[in-house]
PDB file of N, CA and C in Angstrom:
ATOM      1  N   UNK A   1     -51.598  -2.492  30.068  1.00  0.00           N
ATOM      2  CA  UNK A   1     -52.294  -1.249  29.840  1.00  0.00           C
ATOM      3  C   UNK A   1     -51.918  -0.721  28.459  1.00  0.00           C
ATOM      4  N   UNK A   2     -52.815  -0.338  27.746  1.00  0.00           N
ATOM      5  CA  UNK A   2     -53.121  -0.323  26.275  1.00  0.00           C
ATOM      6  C   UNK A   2     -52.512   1.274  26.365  1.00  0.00           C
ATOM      7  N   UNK A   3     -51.513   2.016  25.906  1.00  0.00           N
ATOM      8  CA  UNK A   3     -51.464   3.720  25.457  1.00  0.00           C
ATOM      9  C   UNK A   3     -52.365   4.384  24.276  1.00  0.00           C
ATOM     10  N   UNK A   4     -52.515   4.697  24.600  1.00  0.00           N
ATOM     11  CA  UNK A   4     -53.581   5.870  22.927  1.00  0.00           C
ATOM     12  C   UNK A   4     -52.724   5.560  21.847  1.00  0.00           C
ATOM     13  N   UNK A   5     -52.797   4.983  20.773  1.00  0.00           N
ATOM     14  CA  UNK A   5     -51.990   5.220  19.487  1.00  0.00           C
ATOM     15  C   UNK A   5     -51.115   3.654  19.366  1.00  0.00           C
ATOM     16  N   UNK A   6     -51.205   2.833  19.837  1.00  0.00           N
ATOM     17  CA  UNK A   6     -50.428   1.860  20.192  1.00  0.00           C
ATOM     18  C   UNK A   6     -51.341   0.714  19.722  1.00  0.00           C
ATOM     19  N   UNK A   7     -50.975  -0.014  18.487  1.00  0.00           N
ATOM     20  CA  UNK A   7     -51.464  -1.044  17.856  1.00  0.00           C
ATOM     21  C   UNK A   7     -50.602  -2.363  18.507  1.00  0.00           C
ATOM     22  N   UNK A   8     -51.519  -3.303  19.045  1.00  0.00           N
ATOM     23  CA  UNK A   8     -51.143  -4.326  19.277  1.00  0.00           C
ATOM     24  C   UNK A   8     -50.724  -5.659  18.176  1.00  0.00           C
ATOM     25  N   UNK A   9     -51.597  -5.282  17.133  1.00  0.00           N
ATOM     26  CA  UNK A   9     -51.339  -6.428  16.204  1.00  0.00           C
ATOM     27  C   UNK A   9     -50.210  -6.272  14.799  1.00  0.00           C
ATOM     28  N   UNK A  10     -50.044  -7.303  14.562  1.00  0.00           N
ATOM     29  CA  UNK A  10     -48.794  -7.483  13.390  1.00  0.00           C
ATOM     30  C   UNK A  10     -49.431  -7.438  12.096  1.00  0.00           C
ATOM     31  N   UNK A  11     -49.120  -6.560  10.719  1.00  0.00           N
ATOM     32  CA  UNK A  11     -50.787  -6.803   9.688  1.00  0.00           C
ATOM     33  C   UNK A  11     -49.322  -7.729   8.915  1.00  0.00           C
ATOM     34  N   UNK A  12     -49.777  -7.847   7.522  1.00  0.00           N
ATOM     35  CA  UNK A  12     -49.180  -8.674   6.771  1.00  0.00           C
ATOM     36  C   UNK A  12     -47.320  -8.055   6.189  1.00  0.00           C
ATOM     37  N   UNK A  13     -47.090  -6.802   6.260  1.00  0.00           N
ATOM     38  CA  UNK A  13     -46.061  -6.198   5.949  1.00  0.00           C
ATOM     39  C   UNK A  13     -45.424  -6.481   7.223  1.00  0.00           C
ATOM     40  N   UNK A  14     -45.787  -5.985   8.072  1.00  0.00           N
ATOM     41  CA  UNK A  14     -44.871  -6.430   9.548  1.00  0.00           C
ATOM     42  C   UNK A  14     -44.532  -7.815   9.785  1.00  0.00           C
ATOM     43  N   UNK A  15     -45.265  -8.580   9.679  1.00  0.00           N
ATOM     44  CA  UNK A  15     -44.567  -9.865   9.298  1.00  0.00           C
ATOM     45  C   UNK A  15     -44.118 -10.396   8.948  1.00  0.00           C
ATOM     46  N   UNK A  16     -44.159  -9.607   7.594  1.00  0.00           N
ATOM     47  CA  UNK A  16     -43.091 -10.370   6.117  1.00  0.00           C
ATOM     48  C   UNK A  16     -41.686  -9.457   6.534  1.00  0.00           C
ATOM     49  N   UNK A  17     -41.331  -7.893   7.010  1.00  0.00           N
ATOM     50  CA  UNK A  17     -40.015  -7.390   6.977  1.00  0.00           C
ATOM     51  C   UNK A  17     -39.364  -8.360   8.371  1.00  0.00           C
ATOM     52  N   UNK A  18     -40.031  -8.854   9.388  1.00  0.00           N
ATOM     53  CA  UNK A  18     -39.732  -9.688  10.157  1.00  0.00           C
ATOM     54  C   UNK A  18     -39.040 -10.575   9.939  1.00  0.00           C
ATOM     55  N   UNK A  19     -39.975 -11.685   9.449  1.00  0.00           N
ATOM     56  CA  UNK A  19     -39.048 -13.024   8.670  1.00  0.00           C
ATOM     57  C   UNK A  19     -37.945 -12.687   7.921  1.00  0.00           C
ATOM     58  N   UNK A  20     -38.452 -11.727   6.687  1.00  0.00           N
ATOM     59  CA  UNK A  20     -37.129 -11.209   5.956  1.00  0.00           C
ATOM     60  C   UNK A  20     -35.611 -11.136   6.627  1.00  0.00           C
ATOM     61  N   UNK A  21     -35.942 -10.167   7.476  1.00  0.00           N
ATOM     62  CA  UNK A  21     -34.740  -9.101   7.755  1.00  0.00           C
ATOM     63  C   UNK A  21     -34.699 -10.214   8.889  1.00  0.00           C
ATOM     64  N   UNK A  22     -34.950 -11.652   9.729  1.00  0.00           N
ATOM     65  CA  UNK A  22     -34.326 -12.810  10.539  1.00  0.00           C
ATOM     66  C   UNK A  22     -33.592 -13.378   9.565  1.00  0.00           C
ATOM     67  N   UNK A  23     -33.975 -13.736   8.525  1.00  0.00           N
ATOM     68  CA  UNK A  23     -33.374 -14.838   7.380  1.00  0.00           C
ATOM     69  C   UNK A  23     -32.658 -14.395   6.987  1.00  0.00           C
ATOM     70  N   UNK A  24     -32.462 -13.317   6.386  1.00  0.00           N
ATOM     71  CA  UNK A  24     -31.254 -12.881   5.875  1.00  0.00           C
ATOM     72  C   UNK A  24     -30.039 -12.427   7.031  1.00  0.00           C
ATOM     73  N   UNK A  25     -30.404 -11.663   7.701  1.00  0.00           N
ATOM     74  CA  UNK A  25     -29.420 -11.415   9.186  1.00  0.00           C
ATOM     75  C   UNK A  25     -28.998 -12.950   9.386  1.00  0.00           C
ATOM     76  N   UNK A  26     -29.609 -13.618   9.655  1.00  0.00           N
ATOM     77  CA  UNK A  26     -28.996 -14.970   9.985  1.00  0.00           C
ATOM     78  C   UNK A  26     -28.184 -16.071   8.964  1.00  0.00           C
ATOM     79  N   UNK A  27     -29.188 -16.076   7.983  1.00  0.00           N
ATOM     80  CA  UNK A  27     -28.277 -16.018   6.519  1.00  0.00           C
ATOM     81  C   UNK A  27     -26.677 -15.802   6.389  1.00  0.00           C
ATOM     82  N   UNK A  28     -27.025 -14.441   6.779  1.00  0.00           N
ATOM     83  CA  UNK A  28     -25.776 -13.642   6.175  1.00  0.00           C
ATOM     84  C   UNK A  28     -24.704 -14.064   7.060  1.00  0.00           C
ATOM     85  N   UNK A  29     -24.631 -13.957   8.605  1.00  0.00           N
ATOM     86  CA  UNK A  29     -23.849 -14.162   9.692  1.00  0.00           C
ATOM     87  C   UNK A  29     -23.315 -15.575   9.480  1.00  0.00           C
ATOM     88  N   UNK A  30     -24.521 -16.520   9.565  1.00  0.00           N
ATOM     89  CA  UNK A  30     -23.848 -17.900   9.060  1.00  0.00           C
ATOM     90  C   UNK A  30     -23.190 -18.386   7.866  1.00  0.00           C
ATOM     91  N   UNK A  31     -23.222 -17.484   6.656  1.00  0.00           N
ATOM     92  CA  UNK A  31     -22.223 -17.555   5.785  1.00  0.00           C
ATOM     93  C   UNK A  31     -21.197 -17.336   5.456  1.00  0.00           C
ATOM     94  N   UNK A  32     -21.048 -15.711   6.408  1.00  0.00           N
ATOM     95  CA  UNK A  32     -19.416 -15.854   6.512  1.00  0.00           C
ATOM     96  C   UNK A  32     -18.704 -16.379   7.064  1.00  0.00           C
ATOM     97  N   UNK A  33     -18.963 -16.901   8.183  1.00  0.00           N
ATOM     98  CA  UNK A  33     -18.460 -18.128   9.364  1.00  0.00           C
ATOM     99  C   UNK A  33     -18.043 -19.104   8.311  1.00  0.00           C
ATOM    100  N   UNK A  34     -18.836 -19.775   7.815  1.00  0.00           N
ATOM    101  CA  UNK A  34     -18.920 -21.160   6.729  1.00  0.00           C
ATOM    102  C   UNK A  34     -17.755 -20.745   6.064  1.00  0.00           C
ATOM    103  N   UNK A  35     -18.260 -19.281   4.947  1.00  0.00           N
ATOM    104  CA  UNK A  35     -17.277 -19.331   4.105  1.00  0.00           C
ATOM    105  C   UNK A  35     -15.679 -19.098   4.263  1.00  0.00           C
ATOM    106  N   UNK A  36     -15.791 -17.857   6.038  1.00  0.00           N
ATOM    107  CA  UNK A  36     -14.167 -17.776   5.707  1.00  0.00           C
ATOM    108  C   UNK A  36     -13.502 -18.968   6.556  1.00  0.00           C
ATOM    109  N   UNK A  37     -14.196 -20.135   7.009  1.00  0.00           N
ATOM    110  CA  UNK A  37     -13.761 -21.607   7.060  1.00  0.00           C
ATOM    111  C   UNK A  37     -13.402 -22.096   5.933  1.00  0.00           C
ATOM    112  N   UNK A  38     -13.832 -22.202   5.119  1.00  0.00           N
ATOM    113  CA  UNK A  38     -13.984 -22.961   3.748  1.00  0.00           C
ATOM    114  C   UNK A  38     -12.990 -22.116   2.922  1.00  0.00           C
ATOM    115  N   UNK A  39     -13.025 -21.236   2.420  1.00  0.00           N
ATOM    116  CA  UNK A  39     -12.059 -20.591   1.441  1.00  0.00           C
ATOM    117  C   UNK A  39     -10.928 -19.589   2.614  1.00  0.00           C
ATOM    118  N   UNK A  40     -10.673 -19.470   3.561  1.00  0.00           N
ATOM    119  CA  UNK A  40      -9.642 -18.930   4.132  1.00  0.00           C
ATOM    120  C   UNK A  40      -9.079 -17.239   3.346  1.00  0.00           C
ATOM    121  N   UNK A  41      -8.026 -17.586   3.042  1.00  0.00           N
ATOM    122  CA  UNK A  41      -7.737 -16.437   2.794  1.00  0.00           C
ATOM    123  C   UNK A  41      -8.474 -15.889   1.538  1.00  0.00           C
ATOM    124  N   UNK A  42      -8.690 -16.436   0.760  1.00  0.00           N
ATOM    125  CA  UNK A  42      -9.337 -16.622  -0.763  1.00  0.00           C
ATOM    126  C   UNK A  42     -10.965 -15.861  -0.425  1.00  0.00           C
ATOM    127  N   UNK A  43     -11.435 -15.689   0.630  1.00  0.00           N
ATOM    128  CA  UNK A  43     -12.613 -15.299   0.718  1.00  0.00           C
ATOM    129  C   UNK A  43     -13.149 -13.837   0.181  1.00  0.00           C
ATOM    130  N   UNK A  44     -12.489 -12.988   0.477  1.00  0.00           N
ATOM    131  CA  UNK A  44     -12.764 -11.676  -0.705  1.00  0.00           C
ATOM    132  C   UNK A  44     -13.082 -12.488  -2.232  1.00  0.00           C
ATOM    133  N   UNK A  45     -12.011 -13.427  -2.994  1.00  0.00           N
ATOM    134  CA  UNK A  45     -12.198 -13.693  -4.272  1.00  0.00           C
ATOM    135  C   UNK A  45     -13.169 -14.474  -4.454  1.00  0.00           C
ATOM    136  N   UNK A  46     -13.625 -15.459  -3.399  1.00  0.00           N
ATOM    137  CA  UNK A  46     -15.116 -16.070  -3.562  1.00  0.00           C
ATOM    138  C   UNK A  46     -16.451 -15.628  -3.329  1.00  0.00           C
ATOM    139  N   UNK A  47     -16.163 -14.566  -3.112  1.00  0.00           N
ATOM    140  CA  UNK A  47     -17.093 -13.771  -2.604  1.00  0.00           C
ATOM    141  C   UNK A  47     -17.407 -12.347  -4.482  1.00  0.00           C
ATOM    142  N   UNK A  48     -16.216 -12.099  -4.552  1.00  0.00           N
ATOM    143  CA  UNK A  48     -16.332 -11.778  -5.542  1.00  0.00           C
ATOM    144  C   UNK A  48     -16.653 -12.823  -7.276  1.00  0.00           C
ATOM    145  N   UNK A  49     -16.129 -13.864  -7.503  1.00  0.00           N
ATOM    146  CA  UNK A  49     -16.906 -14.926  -7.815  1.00  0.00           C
ATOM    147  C   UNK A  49     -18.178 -15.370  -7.851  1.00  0.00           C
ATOM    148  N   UNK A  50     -18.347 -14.876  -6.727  1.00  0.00           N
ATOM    149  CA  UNK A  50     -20.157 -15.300  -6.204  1.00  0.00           C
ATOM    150  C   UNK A  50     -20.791 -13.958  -7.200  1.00  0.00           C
ATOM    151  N   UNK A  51     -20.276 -12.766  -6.405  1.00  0.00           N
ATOM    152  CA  UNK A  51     -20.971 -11.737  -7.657  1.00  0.00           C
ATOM    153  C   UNK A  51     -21.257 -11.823  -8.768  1.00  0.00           C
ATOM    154  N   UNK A  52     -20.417 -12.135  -9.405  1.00  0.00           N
ATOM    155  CA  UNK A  52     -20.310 -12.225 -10.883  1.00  0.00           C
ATOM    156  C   UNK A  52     -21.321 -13.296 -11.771  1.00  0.00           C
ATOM    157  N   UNK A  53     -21.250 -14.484 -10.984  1.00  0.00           N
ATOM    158  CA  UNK A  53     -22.220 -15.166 -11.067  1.00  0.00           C
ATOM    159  C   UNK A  53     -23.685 -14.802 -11.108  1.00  0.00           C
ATOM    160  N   UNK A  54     -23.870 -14.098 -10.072  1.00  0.00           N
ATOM    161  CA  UNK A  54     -25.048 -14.022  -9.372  1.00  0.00           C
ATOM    162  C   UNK A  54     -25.825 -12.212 -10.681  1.00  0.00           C
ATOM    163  N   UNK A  55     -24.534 -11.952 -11.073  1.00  0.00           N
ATOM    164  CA  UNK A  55     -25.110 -10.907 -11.862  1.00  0.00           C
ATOM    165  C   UNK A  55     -25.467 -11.181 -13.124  1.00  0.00           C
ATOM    166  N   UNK A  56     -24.717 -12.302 -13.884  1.00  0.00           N
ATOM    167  CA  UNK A  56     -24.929 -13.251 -15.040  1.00  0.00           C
ATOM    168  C   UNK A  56     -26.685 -13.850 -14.607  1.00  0.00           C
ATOM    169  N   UNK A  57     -26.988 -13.909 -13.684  1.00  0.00           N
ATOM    170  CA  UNK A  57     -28.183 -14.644 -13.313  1.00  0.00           C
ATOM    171  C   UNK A  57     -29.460 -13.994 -13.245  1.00  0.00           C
ATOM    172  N   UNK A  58     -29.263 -12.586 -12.918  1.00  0.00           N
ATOM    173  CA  UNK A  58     -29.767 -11.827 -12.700  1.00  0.00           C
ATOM    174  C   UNK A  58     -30.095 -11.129 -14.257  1.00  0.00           C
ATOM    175  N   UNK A  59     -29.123 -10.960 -14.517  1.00  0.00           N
ATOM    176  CA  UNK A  59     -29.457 -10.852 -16.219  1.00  0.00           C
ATOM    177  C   UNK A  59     -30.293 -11.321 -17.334  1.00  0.00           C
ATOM    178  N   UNK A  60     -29.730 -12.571 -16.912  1.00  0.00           N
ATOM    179  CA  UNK A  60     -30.393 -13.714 -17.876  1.00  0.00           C
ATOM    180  C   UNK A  60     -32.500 -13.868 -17.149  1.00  0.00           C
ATOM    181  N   UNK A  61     -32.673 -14.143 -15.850  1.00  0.00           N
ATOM    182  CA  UNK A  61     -33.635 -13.745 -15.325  1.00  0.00           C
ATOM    183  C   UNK A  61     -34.587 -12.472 -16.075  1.00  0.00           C
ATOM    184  N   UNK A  62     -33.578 -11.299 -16.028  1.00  0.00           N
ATOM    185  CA  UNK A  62     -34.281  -9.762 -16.418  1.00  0.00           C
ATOM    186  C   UNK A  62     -34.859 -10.296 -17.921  1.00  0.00           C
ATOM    187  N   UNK A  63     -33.475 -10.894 -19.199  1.00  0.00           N
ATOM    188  CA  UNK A  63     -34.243 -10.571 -20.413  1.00  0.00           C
ATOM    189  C   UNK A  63     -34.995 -11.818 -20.523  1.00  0.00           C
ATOM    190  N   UNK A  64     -35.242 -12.937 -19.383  1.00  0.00           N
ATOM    191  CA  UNK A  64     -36.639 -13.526 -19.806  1.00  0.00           C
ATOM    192  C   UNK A  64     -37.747 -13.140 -19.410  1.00  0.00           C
ATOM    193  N   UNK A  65     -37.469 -12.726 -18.582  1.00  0.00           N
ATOM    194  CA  UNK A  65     -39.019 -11.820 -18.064  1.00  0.00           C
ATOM    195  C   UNK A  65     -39.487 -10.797 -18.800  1.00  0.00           C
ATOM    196  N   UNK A  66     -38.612  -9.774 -19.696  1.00  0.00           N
ATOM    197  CA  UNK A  66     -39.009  -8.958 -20.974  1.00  0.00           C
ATOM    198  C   UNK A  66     -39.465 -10.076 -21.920  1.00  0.00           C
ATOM    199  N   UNK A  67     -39.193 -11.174 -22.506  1.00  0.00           N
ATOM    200  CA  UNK A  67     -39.248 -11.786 -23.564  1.00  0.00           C
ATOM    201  C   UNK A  67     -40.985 -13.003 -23.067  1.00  0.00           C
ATOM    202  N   UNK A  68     -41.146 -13.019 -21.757  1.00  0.00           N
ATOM    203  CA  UNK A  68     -41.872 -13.896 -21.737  1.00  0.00           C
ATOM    204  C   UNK A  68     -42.541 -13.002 -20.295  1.00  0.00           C
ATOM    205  N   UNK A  69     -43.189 -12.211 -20.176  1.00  0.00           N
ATOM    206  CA  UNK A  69     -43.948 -11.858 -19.266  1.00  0.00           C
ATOM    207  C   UNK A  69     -45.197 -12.219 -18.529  1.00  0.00           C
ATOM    208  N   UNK A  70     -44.699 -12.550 -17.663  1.00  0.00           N
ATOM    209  CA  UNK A  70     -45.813 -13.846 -16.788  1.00  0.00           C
ATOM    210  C   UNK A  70     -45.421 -13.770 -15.124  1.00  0.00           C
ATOM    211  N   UNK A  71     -46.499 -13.863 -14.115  1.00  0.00           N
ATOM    212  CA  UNK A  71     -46.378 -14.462 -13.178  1.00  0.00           C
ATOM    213  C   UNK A  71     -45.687 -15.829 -12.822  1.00  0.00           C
ATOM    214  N   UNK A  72     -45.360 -16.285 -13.484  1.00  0.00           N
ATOM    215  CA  UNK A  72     -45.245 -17.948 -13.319  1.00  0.00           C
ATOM    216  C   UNK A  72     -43.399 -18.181 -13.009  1.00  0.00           C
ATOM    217  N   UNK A  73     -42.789 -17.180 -13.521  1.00  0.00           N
ATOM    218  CA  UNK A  73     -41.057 -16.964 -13.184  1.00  0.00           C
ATOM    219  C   UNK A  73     -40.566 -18.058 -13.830  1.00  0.00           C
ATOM    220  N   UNK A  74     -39.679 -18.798 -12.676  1.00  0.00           N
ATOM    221  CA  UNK A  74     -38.925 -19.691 -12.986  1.00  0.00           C
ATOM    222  C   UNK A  74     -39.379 -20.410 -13.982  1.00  0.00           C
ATOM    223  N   UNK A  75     -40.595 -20.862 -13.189  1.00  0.00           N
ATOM    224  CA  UNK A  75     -41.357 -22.334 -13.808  1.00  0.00           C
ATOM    225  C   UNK A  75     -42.232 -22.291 -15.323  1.00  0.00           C
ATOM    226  N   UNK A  76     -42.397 -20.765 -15.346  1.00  0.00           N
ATOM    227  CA  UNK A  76     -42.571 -20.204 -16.935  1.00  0.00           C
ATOM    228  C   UNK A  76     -41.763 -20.635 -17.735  1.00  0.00           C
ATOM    229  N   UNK A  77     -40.526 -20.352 -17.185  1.00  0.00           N
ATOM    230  CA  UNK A  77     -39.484 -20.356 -18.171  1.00  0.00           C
ATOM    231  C   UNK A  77     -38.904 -21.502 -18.694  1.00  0.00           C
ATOM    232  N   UNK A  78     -38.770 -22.729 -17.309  1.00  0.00           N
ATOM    233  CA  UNK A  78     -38.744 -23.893 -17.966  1.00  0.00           C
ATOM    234  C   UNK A  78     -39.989 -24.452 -19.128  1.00  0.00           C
ATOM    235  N   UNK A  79     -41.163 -24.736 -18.531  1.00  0.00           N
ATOM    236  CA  UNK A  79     -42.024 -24.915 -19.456  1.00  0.00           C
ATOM    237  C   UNK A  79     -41.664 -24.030 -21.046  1.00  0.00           C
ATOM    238  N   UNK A  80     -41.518 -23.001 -21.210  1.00  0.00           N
ATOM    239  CA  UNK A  80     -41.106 -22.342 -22.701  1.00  0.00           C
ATOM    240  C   UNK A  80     -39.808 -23.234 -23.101  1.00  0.00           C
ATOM    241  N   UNK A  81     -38.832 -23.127 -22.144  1.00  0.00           N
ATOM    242  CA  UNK A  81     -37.715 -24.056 -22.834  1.00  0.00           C
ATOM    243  C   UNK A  81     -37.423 -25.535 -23.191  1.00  0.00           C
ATOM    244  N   UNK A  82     -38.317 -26.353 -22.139  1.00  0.00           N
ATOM    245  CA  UNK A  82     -38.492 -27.105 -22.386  1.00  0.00           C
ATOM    246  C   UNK A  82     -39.608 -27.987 -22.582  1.00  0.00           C
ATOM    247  N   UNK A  83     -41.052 -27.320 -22.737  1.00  0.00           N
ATOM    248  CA  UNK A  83     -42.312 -27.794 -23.320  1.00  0.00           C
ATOM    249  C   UNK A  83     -42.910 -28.625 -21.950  1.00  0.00           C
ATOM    250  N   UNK A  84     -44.306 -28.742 -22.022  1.00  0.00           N
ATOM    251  CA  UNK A  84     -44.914 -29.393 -20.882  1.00  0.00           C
ATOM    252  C   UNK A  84     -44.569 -30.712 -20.818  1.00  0.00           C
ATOM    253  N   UNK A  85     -43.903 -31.138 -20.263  1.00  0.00           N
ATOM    254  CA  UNK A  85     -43.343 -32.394 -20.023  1.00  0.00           C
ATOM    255  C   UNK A  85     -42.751 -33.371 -18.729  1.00  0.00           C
ATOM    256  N   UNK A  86     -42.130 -34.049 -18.870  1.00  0.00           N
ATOM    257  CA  UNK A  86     -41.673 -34.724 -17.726  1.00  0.00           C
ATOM    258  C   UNK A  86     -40.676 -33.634 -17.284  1.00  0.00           C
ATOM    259  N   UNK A  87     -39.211 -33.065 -18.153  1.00  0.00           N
ATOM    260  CA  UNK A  87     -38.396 -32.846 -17.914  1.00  0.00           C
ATOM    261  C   UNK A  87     -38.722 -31.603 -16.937  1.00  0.00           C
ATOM    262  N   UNK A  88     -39.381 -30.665 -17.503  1.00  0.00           N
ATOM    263  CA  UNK A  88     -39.660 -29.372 -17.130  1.00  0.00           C
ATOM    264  C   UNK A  88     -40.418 -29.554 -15.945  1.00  0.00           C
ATOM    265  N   UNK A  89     -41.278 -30.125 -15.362  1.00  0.00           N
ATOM    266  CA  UNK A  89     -42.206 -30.788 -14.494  1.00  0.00           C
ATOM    267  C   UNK A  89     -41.349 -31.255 -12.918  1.00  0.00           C
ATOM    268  N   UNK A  90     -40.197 -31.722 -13.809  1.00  0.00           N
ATOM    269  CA  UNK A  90     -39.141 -32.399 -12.731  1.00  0.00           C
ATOM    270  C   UNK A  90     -38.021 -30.849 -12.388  1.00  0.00           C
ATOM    271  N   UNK A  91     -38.084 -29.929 -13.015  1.00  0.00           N
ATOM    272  CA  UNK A  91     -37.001 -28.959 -12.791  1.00  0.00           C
ATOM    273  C   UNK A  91     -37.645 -27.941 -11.665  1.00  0.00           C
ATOM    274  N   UNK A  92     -38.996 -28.292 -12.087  1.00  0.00           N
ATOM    275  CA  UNK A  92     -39.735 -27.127 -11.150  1.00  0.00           C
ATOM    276  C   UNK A  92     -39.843 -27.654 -10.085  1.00  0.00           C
ATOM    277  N   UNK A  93     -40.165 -29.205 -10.215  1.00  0.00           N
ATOM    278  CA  UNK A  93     -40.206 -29.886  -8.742  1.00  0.00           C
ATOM    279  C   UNK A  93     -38.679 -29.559  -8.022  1.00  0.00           C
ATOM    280  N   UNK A  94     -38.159 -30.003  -8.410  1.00  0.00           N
ATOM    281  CA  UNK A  94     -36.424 -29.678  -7.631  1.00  0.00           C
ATOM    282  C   UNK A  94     -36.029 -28.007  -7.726  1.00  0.00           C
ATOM    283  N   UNK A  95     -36.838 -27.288  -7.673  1.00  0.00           N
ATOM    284  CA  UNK A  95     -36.596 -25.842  -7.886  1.00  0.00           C
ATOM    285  C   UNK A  95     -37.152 -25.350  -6.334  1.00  0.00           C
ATOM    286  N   UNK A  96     -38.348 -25.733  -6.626  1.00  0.00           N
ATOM    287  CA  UNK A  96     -39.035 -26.057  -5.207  1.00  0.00           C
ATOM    288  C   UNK A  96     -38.681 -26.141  -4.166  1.00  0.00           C
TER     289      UNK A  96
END
């Protein structure tokens, strides 16, 4: 029995915070398991490690996207750095 006001269907946003917020929840849970196996006590510092990284990346990401503004992201960027070619062709494939 259907209530007044009560949408049965999922549109395209409800689906995508769905998957999202599974993948990452699950993501996340299964990585700390992994990691505080793997690095033990050290896990705060790999974790902080990981940051640092991940903000260097994030960076470098931001001023190519000012310098080369395009839909195309990653695979923009190889192609600019390394010209239409095999190499660049093969980075996007393994990016993939």
């Amino acid at each position: 029995m259907k209530k007044q006001g009560q949408n049965k269907s999922i549109g395209v946003v409800g689906a995508t915070t769905i998957g999202v917020g599974g993948m990452m929840g699950a993501g996340l849970y299964t990585l700390l398991g992994l990691a505080a196996k793997s690095a033990g006590i050290w896990l705060p510092l790999s974790f902080l490690i990981g940051g640092v990284v991940v903000a260097f990346s994030v960076y470098s990401y931001s001023k190519l996207g000012m310098k080369y503004p395009d839909r195309g992201g990653a695979a923009k960027f190889l192609l600019k750095g390394f010209g239409d070619g095999l190499l660049a062709g093969g980075l996007n494939v393994f990016s993939i």
